[in-house]
C-alpha atoms as a PDB file:
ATOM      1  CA  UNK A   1      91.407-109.077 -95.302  1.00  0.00           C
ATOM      2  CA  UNK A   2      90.025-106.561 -92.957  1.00  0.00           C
ATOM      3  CA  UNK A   3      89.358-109.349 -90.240  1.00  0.00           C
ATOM      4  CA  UNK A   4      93.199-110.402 -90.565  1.00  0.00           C
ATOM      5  CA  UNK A   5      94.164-107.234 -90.152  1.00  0.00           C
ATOM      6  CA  UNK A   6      91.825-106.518 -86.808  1.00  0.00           C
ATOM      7  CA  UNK A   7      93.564-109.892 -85.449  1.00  0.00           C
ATOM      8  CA  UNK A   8      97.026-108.998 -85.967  1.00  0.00           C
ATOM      9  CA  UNK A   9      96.643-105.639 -84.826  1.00  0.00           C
ATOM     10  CA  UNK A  10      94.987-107.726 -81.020  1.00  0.00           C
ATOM     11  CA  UNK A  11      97.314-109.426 -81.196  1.00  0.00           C
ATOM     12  CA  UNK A  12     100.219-106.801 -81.212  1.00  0.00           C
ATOM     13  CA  UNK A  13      98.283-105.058 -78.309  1.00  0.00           C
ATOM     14  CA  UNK A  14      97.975-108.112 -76.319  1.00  0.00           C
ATOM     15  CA  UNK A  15     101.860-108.934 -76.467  1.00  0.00           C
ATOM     16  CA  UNK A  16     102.601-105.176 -75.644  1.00  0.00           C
ATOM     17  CA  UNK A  17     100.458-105.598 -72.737  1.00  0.00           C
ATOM     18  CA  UNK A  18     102.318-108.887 -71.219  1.00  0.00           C
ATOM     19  CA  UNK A  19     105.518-107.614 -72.081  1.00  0.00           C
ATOM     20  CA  UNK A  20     104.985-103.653 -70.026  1.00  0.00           C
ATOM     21  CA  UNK A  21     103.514-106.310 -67.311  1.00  0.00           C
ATOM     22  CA  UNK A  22     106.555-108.237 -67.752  1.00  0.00           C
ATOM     23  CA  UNK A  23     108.721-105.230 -67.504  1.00  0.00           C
ATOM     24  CA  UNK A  24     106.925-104.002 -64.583  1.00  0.00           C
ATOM     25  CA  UNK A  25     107.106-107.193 -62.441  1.00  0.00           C
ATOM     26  CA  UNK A  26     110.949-107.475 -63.512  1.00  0.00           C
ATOM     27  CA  UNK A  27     111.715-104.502 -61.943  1.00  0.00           C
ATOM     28  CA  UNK A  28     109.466-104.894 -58.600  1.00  0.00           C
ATOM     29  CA  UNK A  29     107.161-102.401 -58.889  1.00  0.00           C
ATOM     30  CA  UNK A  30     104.280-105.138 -58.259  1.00  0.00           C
ATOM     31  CA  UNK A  31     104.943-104.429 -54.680  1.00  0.00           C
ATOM     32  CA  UNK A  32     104.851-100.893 -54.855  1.00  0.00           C
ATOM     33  CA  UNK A  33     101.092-101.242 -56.100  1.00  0.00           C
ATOM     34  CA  UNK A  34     100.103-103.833 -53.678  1.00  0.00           C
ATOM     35  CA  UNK A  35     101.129-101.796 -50.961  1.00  0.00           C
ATOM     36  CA  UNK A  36      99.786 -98.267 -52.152  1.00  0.00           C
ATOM     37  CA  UNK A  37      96.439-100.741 -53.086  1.00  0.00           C
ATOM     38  CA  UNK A  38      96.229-101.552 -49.566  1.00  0.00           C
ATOM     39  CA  UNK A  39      96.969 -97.914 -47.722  1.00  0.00           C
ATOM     40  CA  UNK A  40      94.203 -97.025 -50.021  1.00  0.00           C
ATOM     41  CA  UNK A  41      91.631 -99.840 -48.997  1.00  0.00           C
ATOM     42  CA  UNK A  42      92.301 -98.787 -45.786  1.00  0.00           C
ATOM     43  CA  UNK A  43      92.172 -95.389 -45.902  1.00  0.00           C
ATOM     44  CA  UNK A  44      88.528 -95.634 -46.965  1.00  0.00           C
ATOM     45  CA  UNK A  45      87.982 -97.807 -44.440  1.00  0.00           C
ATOM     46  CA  UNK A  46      89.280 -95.746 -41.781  1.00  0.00           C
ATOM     47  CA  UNK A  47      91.736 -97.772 -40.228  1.00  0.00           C
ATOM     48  CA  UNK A  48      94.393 -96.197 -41.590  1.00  0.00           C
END
């Protein structure tokens, strides 16, 4: 019982997970975090 239990509860996680990603991508902030990825990459590079 305790091992069903552990797998549902994964299980809930891993669907609140895609769905927040879901969200996320829905509303376009996947290119807000590319870009401030890359100004940071560069930054610490020093080419920005």
């Amino acid at each position: 019982m305790n091992n069903r239990i552990r797998m549902v509860a994964r299980i809930i996680v891993m669907l609140t997970g895609i769905g927040f990603i879901a969200i996320g991508v829905n509303r376009g902030e996947m290119v807000i975090v590319l870009r401030k990825a890359i100004m940071v990459c560069l930054e610490c590079i020093g080419l920005g």
